[in-house]
N, C-alpha and C. Protein backbone atom coordinates (compact mmCIF):
# COMPACT_ATOMS: atom_id res chain seq x y z
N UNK A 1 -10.47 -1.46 31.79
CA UNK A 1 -10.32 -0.53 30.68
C UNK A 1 -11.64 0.21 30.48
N UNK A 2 -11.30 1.71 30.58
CA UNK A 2 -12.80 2.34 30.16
C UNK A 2 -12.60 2.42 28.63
N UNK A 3 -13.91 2.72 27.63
CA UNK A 3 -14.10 2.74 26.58
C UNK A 3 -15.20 4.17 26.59
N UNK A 4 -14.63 5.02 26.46
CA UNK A 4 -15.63 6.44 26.25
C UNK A 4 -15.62 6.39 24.84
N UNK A 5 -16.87 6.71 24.51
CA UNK A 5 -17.56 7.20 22.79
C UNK A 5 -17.15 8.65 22.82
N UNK A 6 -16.87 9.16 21.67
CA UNK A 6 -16.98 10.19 21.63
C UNK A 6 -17.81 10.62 19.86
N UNK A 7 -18.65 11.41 19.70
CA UNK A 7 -19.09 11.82 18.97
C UNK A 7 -20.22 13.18 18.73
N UNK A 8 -20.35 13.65 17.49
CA UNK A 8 -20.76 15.15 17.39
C UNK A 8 -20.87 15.49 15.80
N UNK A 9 -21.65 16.58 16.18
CA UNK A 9 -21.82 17.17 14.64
C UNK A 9 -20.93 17.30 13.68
N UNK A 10 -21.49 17.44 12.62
CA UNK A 10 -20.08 17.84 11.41
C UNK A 10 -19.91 19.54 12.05
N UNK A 11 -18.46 19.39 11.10
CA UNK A 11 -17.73 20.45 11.36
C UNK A 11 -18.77 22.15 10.42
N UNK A 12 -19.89 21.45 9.97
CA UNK A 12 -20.25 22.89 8.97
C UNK A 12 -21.66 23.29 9.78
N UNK A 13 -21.84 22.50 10.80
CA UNK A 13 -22.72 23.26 12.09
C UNK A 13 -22.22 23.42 13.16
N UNK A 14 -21.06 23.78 13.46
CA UNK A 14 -20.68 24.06 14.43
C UNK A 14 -20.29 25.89 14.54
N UNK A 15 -20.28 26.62 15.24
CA UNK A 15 -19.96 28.12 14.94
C UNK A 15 -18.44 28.11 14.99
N UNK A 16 -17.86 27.76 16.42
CA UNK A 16 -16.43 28.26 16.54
C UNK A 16 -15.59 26.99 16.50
N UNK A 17 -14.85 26.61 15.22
CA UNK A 17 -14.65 25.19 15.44
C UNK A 17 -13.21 25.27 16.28
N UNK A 18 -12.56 26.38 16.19
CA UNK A 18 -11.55 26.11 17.20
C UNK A 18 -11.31 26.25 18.91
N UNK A 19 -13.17 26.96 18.80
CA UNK A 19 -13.02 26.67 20.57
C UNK A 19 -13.59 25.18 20.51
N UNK A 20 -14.48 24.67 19.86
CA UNK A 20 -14.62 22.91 19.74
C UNK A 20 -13.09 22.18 19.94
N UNK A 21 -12.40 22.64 18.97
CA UNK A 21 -11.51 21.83 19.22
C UNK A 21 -9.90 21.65 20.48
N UNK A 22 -10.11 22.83 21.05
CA UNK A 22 -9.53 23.24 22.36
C UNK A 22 -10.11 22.62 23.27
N UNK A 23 -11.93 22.48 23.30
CA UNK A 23 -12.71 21.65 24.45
C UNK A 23 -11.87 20.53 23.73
N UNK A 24 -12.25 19.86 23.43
CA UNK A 24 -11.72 18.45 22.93
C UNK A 24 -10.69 18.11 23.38
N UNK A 25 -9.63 19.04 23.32
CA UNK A 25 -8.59 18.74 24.01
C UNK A 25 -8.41 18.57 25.48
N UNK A 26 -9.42 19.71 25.98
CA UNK A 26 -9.47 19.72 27.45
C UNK A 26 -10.19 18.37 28.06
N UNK A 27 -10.66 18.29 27.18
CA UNK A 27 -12.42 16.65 27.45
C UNK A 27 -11.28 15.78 27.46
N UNK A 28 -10.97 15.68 26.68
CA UNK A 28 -9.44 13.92 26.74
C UNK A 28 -8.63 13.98 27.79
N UNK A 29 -7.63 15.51 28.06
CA UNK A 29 -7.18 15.31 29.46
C UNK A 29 -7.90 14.96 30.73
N UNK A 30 -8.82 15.95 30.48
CA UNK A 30 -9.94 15.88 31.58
C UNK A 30 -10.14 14.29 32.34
N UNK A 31 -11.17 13.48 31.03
CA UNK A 31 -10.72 12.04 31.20
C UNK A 31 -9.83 11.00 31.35
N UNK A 32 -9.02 11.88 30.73
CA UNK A 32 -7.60 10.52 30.83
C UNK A 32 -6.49 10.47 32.29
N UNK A 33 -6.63 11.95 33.02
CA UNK A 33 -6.44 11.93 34.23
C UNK A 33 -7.33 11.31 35.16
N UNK A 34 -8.83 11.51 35.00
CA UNK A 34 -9.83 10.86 36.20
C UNK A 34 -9.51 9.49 36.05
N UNK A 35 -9.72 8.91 34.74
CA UNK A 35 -9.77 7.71 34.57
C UNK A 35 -8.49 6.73 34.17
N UNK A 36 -7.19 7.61 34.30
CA UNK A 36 -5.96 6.74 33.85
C UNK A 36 -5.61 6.77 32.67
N UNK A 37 -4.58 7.12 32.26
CA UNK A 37 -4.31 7.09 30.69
C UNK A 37 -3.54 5.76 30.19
N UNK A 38 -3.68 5.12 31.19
CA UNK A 38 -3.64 3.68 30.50
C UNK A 38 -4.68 2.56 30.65
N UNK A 39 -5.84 3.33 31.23
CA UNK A 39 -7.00 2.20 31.26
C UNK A 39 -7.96 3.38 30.70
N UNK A 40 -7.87 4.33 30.08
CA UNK A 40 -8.48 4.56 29.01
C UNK A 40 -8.52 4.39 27.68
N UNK A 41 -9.54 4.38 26.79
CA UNK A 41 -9.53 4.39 25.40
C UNK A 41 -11.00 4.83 24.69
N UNK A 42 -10.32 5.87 24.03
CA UNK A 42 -11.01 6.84 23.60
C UNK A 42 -11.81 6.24 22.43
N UNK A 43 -13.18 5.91 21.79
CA UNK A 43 -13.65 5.52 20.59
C UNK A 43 -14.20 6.94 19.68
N UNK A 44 -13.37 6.60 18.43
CA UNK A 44 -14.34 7.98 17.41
C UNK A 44 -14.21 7.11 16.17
N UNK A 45 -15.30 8.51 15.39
CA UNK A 45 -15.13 7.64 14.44
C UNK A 45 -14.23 8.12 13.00
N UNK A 46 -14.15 7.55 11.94
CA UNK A 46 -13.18 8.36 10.85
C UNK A 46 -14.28 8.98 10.33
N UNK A 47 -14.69 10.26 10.65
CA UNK A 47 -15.46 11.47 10.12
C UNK A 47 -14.66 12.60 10.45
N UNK A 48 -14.50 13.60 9.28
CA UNK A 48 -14.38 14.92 9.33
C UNK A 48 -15.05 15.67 10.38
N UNK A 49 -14.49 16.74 11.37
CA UNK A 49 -14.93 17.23 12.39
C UNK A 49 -14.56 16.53 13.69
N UNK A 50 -15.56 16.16 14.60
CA UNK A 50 -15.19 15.77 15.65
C UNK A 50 -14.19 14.11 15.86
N UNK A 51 -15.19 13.39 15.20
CA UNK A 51 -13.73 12.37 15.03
C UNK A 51 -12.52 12.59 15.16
N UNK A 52 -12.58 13.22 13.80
CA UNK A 52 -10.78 13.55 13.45
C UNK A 52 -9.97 14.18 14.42
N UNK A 53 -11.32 15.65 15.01
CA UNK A 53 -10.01 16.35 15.57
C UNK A 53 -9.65 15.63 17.28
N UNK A 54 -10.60 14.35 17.47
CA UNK A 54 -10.56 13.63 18.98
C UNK A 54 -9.21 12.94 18.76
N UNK A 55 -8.84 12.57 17.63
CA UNK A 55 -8.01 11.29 17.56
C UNK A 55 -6.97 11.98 16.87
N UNK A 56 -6.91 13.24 16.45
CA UNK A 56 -5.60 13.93 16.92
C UNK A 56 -5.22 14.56 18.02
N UNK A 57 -6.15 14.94 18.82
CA UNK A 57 -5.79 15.48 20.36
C UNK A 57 -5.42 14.05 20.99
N UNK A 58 -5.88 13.21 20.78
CA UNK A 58 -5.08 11.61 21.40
C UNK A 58 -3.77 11.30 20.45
N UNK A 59 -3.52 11.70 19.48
CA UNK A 59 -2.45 11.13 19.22
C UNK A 59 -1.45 12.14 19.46
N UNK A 60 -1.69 13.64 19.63
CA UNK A 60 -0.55 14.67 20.27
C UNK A 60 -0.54 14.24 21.54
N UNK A 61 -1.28 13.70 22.83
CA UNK A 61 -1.13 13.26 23.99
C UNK A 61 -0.81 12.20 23.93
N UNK A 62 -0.78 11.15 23.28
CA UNK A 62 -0.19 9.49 23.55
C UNK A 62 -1.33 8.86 24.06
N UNK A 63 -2.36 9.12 23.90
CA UNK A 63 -3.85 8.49 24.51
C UNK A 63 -3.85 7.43 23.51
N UNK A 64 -4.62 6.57 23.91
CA UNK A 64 -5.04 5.43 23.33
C UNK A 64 -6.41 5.68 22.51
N UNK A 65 -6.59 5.19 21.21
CA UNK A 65 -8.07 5.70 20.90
C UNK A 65 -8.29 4.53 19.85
N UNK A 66 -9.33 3.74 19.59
CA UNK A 66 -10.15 2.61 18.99
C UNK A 66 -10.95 3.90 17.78
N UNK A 67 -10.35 3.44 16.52
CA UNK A 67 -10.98 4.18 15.15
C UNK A 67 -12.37 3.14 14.28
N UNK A 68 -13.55 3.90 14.43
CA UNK A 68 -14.19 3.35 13.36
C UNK A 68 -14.15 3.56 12.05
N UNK A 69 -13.93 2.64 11.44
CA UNK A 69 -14.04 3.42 9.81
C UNK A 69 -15.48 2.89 9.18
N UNK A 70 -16.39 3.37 8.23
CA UNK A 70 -17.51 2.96 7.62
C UNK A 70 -17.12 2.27 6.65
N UNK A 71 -15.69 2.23 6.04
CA UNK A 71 -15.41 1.62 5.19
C UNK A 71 -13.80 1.38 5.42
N UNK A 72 -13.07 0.35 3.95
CA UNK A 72 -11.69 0.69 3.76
C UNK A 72 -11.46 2.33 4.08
N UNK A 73 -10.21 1.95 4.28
CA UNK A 73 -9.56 3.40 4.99
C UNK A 73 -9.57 4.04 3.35
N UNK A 74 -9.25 3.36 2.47
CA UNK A 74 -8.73 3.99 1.05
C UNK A 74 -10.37 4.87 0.30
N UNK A 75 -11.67 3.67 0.84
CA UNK A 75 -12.93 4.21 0.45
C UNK A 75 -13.68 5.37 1.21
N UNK A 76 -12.63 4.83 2.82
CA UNK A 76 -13.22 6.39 3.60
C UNK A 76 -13.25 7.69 3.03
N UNK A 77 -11.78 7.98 2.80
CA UNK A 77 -11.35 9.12 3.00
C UNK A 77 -11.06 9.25 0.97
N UNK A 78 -11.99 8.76 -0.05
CA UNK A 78 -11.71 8.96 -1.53
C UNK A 78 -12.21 10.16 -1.84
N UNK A 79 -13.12 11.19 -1.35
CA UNK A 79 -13.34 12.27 -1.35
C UNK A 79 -13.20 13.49 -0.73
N UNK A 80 -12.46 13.22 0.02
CA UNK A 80 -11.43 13.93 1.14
C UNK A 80 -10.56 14.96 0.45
N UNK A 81 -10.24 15.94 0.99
CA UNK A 81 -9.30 17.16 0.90
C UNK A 81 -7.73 15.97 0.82
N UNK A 82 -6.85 16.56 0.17
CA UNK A 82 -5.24 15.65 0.45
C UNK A 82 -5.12 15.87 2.45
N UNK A 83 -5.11 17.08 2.55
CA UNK A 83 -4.53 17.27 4.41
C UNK A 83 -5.89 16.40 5.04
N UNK A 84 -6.92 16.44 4.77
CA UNK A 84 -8.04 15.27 5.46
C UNK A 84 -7.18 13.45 5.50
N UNK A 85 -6.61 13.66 4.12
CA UNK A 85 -6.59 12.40 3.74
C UNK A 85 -5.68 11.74 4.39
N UNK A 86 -4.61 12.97 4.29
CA UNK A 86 -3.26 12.60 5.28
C UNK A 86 -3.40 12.27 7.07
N UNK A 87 -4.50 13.21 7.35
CA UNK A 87 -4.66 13.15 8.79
C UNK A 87 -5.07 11.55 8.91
N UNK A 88 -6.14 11.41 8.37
CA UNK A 88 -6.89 9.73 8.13
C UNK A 88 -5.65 8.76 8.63
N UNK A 89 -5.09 8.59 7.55
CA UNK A 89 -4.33 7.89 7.35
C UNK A 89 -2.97 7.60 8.39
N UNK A 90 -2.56 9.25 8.92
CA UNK A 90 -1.57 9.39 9.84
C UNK A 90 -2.25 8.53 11.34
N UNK A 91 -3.72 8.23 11.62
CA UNK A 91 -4.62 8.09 13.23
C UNK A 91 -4.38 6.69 12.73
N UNK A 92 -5.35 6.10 11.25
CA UNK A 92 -5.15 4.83 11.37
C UNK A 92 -3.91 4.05 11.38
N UNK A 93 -2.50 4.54 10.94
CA UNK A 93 -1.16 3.90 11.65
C UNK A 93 -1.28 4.10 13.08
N UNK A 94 -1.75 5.14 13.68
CA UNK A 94 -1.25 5.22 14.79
C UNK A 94 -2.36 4.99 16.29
N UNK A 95 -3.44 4.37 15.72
CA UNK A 95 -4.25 3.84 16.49
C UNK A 95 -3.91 2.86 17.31
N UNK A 96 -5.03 2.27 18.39
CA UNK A 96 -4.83 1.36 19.30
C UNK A 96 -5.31 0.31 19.14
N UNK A 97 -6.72 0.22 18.01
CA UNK A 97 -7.61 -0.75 17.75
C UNK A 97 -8.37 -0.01 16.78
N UNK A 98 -9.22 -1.18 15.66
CA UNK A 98 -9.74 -0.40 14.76
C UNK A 98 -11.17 -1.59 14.38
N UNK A 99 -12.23 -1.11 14.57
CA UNK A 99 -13.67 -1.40 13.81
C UNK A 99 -13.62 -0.96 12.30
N UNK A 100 -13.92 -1.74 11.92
CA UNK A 100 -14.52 -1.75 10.27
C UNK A 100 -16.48 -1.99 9.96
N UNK A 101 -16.68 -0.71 9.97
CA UNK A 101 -18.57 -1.36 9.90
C UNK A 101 -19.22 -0.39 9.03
N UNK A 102 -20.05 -1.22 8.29
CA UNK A 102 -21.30 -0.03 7.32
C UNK A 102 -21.30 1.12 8.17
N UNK A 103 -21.45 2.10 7.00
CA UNK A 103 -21.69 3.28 7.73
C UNK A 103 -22.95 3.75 8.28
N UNK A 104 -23.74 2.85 7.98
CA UNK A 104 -25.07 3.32 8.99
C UNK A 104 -25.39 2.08 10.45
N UNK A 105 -24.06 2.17 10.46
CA UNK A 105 -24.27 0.82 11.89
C UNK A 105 -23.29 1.54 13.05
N UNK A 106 -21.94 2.22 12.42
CA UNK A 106 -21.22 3.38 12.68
C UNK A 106 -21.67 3.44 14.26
N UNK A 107 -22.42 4.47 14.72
CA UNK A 107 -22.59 4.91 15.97
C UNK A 107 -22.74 4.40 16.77
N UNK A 108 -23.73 2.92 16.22
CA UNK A 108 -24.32 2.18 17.03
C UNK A 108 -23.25 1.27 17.37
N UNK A 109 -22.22 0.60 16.86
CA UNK A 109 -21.37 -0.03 17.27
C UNK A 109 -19.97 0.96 18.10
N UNK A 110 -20.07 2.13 18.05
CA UNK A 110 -19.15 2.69 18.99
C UNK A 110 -19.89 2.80 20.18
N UNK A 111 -21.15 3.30 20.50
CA UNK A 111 -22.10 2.86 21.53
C UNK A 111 -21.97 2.01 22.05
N UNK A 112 -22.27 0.68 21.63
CA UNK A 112 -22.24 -0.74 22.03
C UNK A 112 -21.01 -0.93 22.73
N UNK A 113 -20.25 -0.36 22.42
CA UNK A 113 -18.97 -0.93 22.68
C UNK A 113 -18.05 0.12 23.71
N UNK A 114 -18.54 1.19 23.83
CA UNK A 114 -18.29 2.16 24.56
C UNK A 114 -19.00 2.07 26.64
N UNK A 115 -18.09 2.48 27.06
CA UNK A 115 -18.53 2.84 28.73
C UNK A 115 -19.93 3.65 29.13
N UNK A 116 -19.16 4.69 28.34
CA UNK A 116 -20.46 6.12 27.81
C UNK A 116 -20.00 7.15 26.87
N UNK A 117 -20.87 7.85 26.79
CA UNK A 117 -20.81 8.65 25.41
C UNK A 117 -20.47 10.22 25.88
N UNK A 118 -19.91 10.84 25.41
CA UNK A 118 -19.67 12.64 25.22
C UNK A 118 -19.82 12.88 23.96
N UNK A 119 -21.07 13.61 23.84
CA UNK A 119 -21.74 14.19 22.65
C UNK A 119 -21.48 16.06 22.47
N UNK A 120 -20.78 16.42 21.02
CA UNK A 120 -20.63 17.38 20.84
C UNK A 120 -22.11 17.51 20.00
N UNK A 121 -23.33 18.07 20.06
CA UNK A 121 -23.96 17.80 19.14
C UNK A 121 -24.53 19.50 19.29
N UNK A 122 -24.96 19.63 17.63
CA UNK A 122 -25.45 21.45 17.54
C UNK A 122 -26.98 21.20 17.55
N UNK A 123 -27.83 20.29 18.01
CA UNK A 123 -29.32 20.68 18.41
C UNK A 123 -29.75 19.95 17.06
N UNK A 124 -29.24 19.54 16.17
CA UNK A 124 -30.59 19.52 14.60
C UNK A 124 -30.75 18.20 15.08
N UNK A 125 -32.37 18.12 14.81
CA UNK A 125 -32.84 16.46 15.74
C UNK A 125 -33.01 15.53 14.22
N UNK A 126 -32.59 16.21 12.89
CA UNK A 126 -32.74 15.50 12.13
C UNK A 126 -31.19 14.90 11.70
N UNK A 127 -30.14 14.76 12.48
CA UNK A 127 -28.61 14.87 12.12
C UNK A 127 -28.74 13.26 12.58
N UNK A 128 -27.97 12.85 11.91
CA UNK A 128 -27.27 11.16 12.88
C UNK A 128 -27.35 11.08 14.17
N UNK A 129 -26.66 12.04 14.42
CA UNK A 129 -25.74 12.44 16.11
C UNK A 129 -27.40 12.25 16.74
N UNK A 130 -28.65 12.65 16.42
CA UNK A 130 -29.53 12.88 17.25
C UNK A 130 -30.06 11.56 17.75
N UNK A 131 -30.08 11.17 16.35
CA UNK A 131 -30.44 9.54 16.54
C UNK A 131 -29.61 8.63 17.34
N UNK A 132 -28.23 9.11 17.04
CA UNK A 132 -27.30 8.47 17.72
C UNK A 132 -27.57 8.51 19.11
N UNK A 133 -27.78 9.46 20.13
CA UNK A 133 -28.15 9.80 21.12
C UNK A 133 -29.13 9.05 21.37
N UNK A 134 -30.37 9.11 20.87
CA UNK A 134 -31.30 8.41 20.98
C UNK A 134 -31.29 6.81 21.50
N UNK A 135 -30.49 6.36 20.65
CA UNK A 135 -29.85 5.24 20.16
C UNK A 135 -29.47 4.67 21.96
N UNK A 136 -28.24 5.52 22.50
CA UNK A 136 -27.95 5.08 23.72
C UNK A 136 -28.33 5.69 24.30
N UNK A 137 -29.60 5.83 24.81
CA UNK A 137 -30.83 6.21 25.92
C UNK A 137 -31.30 4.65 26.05
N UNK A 138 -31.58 4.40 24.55
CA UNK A 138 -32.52 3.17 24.50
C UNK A 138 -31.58 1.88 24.77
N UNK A 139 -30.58 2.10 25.27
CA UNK A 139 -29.90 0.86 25.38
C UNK A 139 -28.40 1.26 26.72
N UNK A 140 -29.09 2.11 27.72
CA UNK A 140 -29.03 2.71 28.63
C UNK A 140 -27.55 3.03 28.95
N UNK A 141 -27.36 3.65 28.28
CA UNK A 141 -25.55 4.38 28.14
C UNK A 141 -25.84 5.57 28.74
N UNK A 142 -25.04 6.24 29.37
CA UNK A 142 -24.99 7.26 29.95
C UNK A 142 -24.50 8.34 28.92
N UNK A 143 -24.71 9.43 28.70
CA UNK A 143 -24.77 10.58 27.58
C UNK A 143 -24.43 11.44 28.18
N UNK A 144 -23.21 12.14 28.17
CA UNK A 144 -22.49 13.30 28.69
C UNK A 144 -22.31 14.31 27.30
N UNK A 145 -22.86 15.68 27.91
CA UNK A 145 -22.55 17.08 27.11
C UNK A 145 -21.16 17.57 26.71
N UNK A 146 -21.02 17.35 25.68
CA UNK A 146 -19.09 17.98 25.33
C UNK A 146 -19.11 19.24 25.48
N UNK A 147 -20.52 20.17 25.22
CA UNK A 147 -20.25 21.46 24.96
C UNK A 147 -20.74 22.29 26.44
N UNK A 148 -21.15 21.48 27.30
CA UNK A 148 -21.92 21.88 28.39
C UNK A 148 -20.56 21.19 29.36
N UNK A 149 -19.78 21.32 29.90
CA UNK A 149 -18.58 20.94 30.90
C UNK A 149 -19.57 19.39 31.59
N UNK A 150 -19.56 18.30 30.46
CA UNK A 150 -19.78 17.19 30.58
C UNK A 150 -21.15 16.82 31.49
N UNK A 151 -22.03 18.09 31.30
CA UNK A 151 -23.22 17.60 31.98
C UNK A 151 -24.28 16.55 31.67
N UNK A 152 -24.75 15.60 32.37
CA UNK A 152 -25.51 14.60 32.13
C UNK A 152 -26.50 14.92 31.01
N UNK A 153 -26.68 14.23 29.75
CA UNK A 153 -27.83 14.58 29.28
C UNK A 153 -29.01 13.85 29.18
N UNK A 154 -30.17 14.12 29.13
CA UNK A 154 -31.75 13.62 29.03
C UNK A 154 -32.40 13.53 27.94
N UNK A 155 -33.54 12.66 28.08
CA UNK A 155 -34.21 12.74 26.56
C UNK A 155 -35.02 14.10 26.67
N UNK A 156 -35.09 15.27 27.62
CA UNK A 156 -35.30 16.29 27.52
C UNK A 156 -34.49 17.15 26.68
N UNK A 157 -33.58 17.33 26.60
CA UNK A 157 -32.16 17.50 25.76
C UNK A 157 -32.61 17.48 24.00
N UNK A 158 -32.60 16.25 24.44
CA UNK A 158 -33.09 15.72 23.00
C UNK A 158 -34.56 16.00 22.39
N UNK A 159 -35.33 15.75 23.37
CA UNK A 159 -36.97 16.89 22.72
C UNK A 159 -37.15 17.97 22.28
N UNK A 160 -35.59 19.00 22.68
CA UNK A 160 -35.84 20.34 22.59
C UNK A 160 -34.82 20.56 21.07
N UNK A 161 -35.34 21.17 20.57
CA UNK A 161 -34.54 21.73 19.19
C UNK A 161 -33.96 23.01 19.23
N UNK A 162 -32.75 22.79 20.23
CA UNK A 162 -32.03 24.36 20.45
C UNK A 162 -30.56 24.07 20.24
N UNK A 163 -30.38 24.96 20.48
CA UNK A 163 -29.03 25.26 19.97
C UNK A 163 -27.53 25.38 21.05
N UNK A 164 -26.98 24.60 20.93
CA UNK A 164 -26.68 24.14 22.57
C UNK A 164 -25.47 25.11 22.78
N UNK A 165 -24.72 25.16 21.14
CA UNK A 165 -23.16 26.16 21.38
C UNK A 165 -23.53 27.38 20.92
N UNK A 166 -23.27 28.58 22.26
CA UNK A 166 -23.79 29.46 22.01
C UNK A 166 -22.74 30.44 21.50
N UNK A 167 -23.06 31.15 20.49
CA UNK A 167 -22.04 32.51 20.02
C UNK A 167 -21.83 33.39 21.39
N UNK A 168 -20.24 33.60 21.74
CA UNK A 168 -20.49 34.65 22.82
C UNK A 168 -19.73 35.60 22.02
């Protein structure tokens, strides 16, 4: 069974969130053909943005996907939009497996527990996601680009404070 991470910026740094979320879609087929769509399983986490929209492109495909929540599902999502709340709620019935962990342990246990990682991330080195990255360098996970057609990434990557999704 592979276990790919998937994680990325919030949805209010991103420019075009619906070409994000079309890659996303393409990134899960992409994987779930190389690697089998029954010895895959996709990890995200219950966050607005990339989470959410991973583990609805797996649940319109029938993919398998492992949900973190930082909390009860009811404490996750208590400040949530109603259609956020509903989506939440619609992944965690329809998940494959589910982590429950503080939310500042979050990344690090989808890491841990993940094959390797595909990072949607918009460049701010002060965001989670950066650290997160960081995080599995130092504990030698392999770090693939969501927004770059899954290119390897480096702690060069990560030194530089740019801006990775470009407006065309």
């Amino acid at each position: 069974m592979y276990k790919i991470g998937i994680i990325g910026s919030g949805p209010e740094r991103l420019d075009d969130r619906g070409k994000v979320r079309r890659s996303i879609g393409r990134l899960v087929d992409h994987l779930a053909i190389q690697y089998g769509e029954d010895s895959v399983v996709f990890s995200v986490e219950a966050k607005i943005g990339i989470g959410l929209w991973t583990a609805e492109e797996c649940i319109d495909r029938e993919y398998k996907y492992h949900l973190f929540l930082p909390y009860s599902l009811e404490d996750t999502c208590e400040h949530w939009y109603e259609d956020q709340q509903r989506m939440l709620k619609n992944q965690y019935d329809r998940m494959y497996s589910l982590t429950i962990c503080n939310q500042k342990y979050t990344h690090k246990a989808l890491i841990d527990s993940s094959n390797f990682i595909v990072v949607y991330w918009a460049g701010n080195k002060a965001e989670k996601v950066c650290k997160a990255i960081k995080y599995a360098f130092e504990h030698n996970k392999i770090v693939l680009d969501g927004f770059n057609d899954l290119r390897l990434m480096t702690n060069q990557d990560v030194r530089k404070n740019r801006k990775i999704w470009k407006k065309k």
